[in-house]
N, C-alpha and C. Protein backbone atom coordinates (compact mmCIF):
# COMPACT_ATOMS: atom_id res chain seq x y z
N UNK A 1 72.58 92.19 110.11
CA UNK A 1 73.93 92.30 110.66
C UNK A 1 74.52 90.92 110.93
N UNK A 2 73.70 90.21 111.50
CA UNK A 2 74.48 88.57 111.74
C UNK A 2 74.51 88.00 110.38
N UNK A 3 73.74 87.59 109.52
CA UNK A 3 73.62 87.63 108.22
C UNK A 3 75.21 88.19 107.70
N UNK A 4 75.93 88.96 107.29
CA UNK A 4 76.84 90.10 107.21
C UNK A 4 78.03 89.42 108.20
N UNK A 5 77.83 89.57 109.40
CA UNK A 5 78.72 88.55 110.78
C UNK A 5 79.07 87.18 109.83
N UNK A 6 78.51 86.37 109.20
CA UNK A 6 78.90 85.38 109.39
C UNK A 6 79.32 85.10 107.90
N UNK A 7 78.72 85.72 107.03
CA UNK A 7 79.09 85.77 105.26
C UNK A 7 80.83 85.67 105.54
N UNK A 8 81.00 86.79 106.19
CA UNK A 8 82.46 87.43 106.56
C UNK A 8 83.55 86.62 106.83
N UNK A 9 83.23 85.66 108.18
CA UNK A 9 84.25 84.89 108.47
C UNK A 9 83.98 83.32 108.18
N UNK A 10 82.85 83.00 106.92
CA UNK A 10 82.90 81.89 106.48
C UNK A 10 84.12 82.19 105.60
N UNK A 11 84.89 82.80 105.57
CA UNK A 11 85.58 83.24 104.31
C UNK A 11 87.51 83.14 105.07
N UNK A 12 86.52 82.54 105.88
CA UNK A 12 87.95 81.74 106.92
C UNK A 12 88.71 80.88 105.77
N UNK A 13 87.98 79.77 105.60
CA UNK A 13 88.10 78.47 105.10
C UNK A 13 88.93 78.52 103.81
N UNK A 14 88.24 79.47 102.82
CA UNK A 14 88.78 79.71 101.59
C UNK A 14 88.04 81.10 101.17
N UNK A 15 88.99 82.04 101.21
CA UNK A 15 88.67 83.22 100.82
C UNK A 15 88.43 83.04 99.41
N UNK A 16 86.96 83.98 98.98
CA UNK A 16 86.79 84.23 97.61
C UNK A 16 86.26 85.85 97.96
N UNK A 17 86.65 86.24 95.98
CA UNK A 17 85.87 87.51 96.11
C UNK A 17 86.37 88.68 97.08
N UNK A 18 85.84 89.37 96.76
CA UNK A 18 85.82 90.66 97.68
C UNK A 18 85.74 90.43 99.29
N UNK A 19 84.63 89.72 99.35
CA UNK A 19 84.82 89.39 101.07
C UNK A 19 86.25 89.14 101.79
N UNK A 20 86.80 87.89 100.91
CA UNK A 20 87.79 87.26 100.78
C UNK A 20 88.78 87.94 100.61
N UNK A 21 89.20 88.79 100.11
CA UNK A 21 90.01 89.42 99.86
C UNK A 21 89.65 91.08 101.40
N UNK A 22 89.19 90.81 101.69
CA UNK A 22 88.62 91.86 103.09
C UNK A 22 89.23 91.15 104.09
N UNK A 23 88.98 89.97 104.13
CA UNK A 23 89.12 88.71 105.22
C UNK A 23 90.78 88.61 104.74
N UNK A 24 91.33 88.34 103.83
CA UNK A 24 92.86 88.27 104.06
C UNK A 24 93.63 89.46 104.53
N UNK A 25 93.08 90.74 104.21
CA UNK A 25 93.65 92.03 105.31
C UNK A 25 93.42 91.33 106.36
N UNK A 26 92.71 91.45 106.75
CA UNK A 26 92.03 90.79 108.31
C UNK A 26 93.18 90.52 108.97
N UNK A 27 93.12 88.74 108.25
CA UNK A 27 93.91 87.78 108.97
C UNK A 27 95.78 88.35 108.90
N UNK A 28 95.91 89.01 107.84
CA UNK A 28 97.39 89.35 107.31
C UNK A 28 97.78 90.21 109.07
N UNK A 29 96.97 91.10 109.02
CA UNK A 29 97.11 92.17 110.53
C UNK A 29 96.25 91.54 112.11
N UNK A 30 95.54 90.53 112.10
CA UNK A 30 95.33 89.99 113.37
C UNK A 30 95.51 88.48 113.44
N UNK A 31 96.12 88.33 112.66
CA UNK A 31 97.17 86.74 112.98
C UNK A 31 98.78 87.44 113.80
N UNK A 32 98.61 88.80 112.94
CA UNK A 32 100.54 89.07 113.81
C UNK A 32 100.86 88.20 115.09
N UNK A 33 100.07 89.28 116.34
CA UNK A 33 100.33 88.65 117.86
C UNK A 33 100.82 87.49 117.61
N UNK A 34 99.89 86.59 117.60
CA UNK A 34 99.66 85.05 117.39
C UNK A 34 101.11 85.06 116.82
N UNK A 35 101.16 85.20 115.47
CA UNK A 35 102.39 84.63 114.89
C UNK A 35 103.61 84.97 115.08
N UNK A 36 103.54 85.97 115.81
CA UNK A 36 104.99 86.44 116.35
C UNK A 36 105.85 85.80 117.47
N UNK A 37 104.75 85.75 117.92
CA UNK A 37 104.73 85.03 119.45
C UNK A 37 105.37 83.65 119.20
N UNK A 38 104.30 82.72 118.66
CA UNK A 38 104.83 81.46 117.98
C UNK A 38 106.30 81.20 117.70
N UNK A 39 106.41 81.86 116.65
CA UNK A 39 107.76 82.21 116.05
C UNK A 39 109.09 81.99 117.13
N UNK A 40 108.73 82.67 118.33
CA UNK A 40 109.54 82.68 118.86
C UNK A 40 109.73 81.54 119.60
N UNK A 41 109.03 80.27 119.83
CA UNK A 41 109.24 78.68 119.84
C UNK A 41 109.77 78.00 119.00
N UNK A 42 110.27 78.73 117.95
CA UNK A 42 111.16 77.88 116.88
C UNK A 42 112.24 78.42 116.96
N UNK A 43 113.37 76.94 116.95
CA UNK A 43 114.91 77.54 116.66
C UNK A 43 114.90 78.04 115.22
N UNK A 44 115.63 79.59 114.98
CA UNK A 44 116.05 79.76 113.39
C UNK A 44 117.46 79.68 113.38
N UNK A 45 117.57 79.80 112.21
CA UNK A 45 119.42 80.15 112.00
C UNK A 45 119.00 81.01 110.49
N UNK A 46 120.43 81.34 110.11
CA UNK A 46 120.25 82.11 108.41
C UNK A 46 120.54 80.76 107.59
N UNK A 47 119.88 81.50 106.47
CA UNK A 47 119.44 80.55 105.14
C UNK A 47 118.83 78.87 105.57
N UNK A 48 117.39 79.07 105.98
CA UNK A 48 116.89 78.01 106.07
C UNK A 48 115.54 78.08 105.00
N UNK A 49 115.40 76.64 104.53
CA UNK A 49 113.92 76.72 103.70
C UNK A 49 112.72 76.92 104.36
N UNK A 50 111.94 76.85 104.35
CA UNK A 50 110.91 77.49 105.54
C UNK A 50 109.43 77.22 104.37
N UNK A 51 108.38 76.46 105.06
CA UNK A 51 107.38 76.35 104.35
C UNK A 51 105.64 76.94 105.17
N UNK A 52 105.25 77.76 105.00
CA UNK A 52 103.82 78.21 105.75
C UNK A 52 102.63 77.45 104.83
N UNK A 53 102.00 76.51 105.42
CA UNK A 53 101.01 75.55 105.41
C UNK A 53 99.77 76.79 105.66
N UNK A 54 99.05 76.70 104.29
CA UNK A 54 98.04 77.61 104.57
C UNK A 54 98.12 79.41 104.82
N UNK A 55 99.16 79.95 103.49
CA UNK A 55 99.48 80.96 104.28
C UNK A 55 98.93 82.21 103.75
N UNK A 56 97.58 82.06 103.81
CA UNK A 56 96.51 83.34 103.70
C UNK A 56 97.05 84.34 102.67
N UNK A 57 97.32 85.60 103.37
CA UNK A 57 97.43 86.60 103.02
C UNK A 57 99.56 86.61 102.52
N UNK A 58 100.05 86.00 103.46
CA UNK A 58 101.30 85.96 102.83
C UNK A 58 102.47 86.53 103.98
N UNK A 59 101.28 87.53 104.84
CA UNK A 59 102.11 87.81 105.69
C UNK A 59 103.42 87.12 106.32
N UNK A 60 103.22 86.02 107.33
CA UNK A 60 103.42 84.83 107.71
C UNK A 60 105.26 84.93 106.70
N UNK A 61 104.60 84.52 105.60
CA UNK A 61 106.11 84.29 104.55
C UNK A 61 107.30 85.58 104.91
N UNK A 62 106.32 86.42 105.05
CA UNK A 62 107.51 87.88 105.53
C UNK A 62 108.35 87.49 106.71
N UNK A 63 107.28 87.49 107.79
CA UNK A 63 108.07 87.35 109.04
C UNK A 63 109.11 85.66 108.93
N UNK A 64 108.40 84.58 107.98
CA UNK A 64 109.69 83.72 108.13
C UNK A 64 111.13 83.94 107.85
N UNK A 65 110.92 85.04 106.56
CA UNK A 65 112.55 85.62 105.94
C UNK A 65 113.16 86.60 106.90
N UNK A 66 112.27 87.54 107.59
CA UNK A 66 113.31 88.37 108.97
C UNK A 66 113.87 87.11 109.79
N UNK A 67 113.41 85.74 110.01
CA UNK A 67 113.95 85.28 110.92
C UNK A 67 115.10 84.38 110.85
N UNK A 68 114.84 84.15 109.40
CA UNK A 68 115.97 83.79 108.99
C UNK A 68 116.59 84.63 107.37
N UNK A 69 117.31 85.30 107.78
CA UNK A 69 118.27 86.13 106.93
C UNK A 69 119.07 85.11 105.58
N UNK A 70 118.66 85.43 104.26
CA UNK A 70 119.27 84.76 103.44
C UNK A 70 118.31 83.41 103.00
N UNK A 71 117.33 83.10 103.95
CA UNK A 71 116.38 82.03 103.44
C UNK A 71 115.61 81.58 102.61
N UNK A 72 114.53 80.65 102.46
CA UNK A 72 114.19 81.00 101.55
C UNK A 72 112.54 80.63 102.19
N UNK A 73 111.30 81.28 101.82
CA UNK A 73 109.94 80.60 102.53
C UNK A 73 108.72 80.61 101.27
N UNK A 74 108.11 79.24 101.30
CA UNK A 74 107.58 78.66 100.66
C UNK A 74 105.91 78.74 101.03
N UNK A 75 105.03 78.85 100.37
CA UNK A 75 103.80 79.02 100.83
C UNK A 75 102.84 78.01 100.12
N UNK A 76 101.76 77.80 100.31
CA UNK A 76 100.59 76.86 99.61
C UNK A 76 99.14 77.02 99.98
N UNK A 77 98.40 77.31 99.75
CA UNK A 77 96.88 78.10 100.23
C UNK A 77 96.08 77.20 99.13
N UNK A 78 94.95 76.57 99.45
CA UNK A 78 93.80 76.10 98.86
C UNK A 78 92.78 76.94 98.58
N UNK A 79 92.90 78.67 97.96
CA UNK A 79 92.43 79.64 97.54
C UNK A 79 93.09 80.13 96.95
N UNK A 80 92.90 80.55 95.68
CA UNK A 80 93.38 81.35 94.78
C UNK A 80 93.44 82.79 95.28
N UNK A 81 92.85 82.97 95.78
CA UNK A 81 92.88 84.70 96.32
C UNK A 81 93.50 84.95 96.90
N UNK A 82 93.84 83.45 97.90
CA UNK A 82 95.12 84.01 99.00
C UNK A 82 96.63 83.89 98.04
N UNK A 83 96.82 83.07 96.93
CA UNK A 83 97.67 82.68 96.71
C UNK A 83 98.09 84.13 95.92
N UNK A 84 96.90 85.07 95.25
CA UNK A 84 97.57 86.23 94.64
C UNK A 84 97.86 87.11 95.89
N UNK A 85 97.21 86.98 96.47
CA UNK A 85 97.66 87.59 97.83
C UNK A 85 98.55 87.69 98.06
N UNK A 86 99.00 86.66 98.49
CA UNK A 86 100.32 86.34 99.21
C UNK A 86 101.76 86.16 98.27
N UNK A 87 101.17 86.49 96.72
CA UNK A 87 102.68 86.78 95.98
C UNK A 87 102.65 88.24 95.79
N UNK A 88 101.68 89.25 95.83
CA UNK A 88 101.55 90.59 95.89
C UNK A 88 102.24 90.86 97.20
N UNK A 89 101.71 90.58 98.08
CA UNK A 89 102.41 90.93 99.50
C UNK A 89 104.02 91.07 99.57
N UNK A 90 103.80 89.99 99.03
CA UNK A 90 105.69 89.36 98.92
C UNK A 90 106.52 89.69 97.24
N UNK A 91 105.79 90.86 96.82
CA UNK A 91 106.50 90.66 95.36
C UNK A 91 107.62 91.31 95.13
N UNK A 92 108.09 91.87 96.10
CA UNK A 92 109.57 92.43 95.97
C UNK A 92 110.49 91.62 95.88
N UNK A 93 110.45 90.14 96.66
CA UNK A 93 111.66 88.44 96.33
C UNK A 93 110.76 87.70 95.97
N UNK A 94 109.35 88.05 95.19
CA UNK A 94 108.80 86.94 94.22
C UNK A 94 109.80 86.05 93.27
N UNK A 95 109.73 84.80 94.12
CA UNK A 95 110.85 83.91 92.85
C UNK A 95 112.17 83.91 92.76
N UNK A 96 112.36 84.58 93.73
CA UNK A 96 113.57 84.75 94.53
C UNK A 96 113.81 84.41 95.72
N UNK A 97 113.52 84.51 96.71
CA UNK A 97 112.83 84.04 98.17
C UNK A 97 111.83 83.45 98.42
N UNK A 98 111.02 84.01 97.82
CA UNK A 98 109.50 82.95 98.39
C UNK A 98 109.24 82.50 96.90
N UNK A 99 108.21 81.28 97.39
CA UNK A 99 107.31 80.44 96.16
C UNK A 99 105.66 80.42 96.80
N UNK A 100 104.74 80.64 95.99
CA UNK A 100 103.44 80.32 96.69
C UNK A 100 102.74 79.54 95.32
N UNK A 101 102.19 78.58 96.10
CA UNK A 101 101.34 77.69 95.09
C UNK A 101 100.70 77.56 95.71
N UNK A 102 99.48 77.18 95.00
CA UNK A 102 97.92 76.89 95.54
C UNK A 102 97.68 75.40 95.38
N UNK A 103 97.45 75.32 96.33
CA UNK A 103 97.18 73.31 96.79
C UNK A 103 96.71 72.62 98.31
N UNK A 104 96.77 71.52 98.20
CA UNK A 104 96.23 71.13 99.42
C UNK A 104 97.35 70.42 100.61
N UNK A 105 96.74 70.76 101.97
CA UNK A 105 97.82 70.34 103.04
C UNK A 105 98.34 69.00 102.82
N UNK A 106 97.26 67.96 102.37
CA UNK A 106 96.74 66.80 102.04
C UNK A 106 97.83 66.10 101.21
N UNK A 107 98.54 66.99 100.01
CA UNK A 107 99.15 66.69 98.66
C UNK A 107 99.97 67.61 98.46
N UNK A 108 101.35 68.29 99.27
CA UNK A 108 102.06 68.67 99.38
C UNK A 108 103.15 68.78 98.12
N UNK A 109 103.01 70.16 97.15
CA UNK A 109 103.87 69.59 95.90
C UNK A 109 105.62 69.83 95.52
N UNK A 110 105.93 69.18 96.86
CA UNK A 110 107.51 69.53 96.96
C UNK A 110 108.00 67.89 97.19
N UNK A 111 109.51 67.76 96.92
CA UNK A 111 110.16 66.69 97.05
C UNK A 111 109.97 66.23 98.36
N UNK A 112 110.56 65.22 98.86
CA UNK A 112 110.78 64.53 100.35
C UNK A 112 112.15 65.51 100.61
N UNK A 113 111.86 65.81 101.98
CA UNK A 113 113.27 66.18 103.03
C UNK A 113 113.75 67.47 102.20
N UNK A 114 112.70 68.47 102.14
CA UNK A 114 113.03 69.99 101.28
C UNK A 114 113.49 71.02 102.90
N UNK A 115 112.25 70.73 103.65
CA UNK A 115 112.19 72.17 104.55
C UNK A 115 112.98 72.05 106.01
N UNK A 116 113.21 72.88 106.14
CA UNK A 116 113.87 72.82 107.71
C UNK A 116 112.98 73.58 108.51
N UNK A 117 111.93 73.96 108.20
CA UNK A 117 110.94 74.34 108.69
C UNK A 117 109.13 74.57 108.90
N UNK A 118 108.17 73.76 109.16
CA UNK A 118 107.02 73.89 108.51
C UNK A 118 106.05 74.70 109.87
N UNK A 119 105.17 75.89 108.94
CA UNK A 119 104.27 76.67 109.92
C UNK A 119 103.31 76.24 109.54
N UNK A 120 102.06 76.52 110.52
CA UNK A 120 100.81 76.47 110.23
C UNK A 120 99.93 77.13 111.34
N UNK A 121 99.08 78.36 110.43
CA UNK A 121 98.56 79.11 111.79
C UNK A 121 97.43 79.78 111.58
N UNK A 122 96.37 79.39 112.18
CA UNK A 122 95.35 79.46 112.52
C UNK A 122 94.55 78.36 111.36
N UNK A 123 95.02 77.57 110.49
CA UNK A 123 94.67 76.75 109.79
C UNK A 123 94.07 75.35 109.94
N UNK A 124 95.12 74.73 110.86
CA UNK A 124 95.35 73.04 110.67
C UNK A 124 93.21 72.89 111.19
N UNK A 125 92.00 73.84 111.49
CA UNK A 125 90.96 73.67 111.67
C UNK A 125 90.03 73.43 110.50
N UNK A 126 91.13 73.41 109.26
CA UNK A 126 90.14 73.37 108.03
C UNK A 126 90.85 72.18 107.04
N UNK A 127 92.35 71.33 107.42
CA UNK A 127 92.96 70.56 107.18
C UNK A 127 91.80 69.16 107.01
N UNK A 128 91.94 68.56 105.87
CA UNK A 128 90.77 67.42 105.14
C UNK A 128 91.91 66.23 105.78
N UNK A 129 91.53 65.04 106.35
CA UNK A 129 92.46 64.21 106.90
C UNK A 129 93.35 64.81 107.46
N UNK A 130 93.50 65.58 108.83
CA UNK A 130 94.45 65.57 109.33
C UNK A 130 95.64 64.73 109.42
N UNK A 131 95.56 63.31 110.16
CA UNK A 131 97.06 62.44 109.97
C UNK A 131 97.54 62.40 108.83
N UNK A 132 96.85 62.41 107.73
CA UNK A 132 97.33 62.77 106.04
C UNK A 132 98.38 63.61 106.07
N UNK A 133 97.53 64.69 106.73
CA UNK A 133 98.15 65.98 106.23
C UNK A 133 99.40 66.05 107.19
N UNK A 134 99.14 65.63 108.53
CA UNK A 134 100.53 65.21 109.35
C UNK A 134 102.02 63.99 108.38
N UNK A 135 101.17 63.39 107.67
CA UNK A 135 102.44 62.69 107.00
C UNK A 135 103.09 63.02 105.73
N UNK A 136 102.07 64.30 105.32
CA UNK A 136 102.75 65.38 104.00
C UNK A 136 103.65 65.91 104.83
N UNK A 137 103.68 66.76 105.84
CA UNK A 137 104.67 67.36 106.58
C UNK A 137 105.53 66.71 106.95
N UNK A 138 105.68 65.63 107.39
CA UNK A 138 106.73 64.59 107.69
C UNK A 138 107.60 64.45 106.36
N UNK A 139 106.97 64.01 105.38
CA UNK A 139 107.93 63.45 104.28
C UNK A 139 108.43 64.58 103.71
N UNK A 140 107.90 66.53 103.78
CA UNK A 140 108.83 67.48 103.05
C UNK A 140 109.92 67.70 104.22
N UNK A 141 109.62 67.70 105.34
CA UNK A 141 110.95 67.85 106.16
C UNK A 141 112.04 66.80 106.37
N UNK A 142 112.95 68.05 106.77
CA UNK A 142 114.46 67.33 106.97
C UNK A 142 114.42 66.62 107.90
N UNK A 143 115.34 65.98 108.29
CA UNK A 143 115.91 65.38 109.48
C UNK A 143 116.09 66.16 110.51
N UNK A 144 115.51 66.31 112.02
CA UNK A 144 115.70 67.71 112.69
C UNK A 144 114.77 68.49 112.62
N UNK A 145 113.95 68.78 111.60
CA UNK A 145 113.54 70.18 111.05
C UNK A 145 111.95 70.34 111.96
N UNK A 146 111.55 71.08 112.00
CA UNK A 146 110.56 71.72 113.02
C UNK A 146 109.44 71.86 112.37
N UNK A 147 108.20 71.52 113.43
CA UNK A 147 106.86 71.87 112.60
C UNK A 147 106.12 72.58 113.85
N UNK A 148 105.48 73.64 113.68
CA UNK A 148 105.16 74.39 114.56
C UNK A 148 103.56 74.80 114.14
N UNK A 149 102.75 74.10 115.18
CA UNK A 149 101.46 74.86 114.70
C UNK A 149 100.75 75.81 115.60
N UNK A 150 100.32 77.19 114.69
CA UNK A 150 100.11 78.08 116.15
C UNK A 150 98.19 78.60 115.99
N UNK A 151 98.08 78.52 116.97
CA UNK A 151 96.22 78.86 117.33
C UNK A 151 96.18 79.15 117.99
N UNK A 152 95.17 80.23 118.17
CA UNK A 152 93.85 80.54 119.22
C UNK A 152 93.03 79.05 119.92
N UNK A 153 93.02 79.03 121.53
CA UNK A 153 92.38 78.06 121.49
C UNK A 153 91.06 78.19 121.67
N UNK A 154 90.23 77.20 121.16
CA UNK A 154 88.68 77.54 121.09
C UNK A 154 88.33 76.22 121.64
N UNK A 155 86.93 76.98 122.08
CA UNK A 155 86.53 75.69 122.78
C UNK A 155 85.54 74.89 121.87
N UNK A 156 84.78 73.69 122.15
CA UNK A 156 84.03 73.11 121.15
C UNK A 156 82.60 73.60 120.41
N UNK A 157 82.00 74.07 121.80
CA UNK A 157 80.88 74.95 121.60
C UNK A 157 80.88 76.49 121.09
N UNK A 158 81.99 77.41 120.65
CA UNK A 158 82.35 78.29 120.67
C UNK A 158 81.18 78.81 119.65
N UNK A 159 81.04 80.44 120.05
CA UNK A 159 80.25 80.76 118.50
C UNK A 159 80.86 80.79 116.72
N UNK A 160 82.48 80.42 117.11
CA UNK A 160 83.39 80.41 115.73
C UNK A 160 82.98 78.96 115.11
N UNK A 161 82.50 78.08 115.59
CA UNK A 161 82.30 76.89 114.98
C UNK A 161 80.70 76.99 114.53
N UNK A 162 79.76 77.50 115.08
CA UNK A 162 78.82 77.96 114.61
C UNK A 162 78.52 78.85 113.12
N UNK A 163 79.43 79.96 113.00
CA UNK A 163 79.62 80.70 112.31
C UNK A 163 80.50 80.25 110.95
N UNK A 164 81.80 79.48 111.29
CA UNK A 164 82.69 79.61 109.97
C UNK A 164 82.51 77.90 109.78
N UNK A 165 82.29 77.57 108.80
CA UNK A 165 81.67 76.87 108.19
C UNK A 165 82.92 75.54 107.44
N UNK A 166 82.92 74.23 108.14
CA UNK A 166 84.20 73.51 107.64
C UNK A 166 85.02 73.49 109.01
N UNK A 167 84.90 74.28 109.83
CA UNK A 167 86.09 74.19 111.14
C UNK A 167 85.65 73.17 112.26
N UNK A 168 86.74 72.55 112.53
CA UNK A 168 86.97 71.64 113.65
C UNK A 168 87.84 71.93 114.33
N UNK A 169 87.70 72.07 115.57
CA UNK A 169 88.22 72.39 116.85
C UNK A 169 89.42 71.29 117.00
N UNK A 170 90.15 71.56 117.61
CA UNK A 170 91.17 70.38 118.25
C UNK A 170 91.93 71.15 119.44
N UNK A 171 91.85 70.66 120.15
CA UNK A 171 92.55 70.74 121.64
C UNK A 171 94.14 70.96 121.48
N UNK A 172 94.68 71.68 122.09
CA UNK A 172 96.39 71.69 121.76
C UNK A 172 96.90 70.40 122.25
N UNK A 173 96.16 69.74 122.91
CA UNK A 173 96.42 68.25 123.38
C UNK A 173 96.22 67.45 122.37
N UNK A 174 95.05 67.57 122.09
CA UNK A 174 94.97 66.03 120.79
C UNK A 174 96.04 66.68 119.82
N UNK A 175 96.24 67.82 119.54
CA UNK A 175 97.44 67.95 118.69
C UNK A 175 98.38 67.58 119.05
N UNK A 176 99.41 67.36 119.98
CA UNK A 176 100.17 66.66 120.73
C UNK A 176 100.34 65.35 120.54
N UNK A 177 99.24 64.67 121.22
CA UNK A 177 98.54 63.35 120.59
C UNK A 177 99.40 62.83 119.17
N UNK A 178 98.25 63.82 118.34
CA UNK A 178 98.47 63.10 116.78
C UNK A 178 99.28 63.62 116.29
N UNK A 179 99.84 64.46 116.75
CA UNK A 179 101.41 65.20 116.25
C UNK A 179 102.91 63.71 116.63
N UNK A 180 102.48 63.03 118.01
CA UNK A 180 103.22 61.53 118.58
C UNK A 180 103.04 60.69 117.57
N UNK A 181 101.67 60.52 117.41
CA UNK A 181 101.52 59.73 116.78
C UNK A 181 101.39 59.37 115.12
N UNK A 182 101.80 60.59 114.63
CA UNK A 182 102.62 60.55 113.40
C UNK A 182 103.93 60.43 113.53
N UNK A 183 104.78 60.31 114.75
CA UNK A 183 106.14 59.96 114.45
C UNK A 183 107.58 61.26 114.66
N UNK A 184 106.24 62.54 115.20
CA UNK A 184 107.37 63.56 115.71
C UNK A 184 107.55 63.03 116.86
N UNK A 185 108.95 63.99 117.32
CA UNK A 185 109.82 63.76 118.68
C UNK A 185 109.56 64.94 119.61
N UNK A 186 109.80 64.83 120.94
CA UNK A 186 110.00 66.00 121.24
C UNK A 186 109.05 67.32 121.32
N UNK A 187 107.55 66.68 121.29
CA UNK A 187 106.58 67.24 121.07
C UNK A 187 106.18 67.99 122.38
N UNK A 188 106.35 69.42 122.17
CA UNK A 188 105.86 70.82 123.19
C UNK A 188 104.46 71.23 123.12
N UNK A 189 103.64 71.54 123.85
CA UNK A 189 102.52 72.60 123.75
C UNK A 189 103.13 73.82 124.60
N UNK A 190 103.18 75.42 123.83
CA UNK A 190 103.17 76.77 124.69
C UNK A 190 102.26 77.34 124.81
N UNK A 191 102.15 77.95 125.59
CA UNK A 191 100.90 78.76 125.81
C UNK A 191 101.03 80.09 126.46
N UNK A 192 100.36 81.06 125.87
CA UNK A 192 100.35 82.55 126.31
C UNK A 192 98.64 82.93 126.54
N UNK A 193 98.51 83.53 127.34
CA UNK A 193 97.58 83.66 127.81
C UNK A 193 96.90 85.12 127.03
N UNK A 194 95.73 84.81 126.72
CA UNK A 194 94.39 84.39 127.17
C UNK A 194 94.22 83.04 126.14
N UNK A 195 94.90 82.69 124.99
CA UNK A 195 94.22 81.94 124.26
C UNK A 195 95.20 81.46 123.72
N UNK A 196 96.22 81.67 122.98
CA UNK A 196 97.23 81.29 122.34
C UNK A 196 98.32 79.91 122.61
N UNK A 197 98.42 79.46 121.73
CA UNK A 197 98.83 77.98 121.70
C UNK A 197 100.34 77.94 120.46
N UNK A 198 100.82 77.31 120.61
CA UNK A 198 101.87 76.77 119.64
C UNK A 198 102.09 75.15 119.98
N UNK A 199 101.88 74.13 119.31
CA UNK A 199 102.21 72.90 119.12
C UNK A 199 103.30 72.54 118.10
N UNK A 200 104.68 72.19 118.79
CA UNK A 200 105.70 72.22 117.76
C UNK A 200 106.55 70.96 118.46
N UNK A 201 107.06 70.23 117.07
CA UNK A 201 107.25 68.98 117.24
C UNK A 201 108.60 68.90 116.01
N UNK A 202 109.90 68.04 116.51
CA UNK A 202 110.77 67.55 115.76
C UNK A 202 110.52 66.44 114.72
N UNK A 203 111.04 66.55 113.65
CA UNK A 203 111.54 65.14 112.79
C UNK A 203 112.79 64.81 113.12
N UNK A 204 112.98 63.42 114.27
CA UNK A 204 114.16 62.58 114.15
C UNK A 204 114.33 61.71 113.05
């Protein structure tokens, strides 16, 4: 059974296979809370670009287009499974509303100053160079435009770092931190209790 326990949610990192594809239901229906919640720390308006950093199952891309009416939301997953995922999910404005490509946080494959919006949730723990990946997000957003990262907080010793394989913990503080110190403004931590976090920060 632990054996089984942990096959499961190594499949955090990069879903493959069947597991993987078990594990993106998963996350598609128990990321909601979390991401709803979040959500609601970001200003929207209608027709904004909107990009989800890491966006699993695809869900995520749904709820960015209810929030903004007429928009458009962009996805990128370093798994192929999530990436069919998440254009199945979404294939009713496939290519119309949303785009999903498979790539890294790291190497972002959009112009400078595209999004007026960047998510990331339950992810930035599997992000290769974080400040990297903090200055891909910098250079696709606008002027203004919002980056919002939302997690569960875990502690260092937790049994999830034991188990899923590639994850590093970070404090909603050091996100804060290195969220400053890449050059956002205006940098918030929220918090809902028992665990939940949003770290969201401006581009001036």
């Amino acid at each position: 059974m632990k054996n089984i326990f942990k096959d499961f949610f190594s499949q955090c990192a990069r879903p493959e296979g069947f597991l993987g594809r078990c594990m993106l239901r998963f996350m598609n229906f128990g990321h909601a809370p979390l991401t709803n919640w979040g959500l609601d720390q970001v200003a929207f308006h209608d027709r904004m670009t909107m990009l989800d950093i890491g966006c699993g199952g695809g869900a995520t891309l749904k709820r960015l287009l209810k929030r903004s009416p007429g928009g458009k939301a962009y996805g990128i997953d370093i798994s192929a499974e999530s990436v069919a995922k998440a254009r199945n999910v979404n294939k009713r404005v496939l290519s119309s509303q949303v785009f999903v490509e498979q790539g890294s946080a790291d190497s972002l494959p959009w112009e400078k100053e595209k999004f007026d919006v960047v998510t990331a949730v339950e992810t930035v723990y599997f992000w290769p160079n974080l400040p990297k990946c903090f200055q891909e997000v910098k250079r696709v957003l606008k002027p203004g435009g919002q980056f919002a990262i939302m997690l569960e907080v875990i502690e260092g010793d937790s049994v999830w770092t034991n188990v899923v394989e590639g994850m590093t913990v970070y404090p909603p503080e050091q996100l804060k931190s290195m969220l400053e110190q890449a050059g956002f403004s205006d940098v918030e931590v929220f918090r809902k209790k028992p665990s939940y976090a949003t770290i969201k920060g401006i581009l001036k």
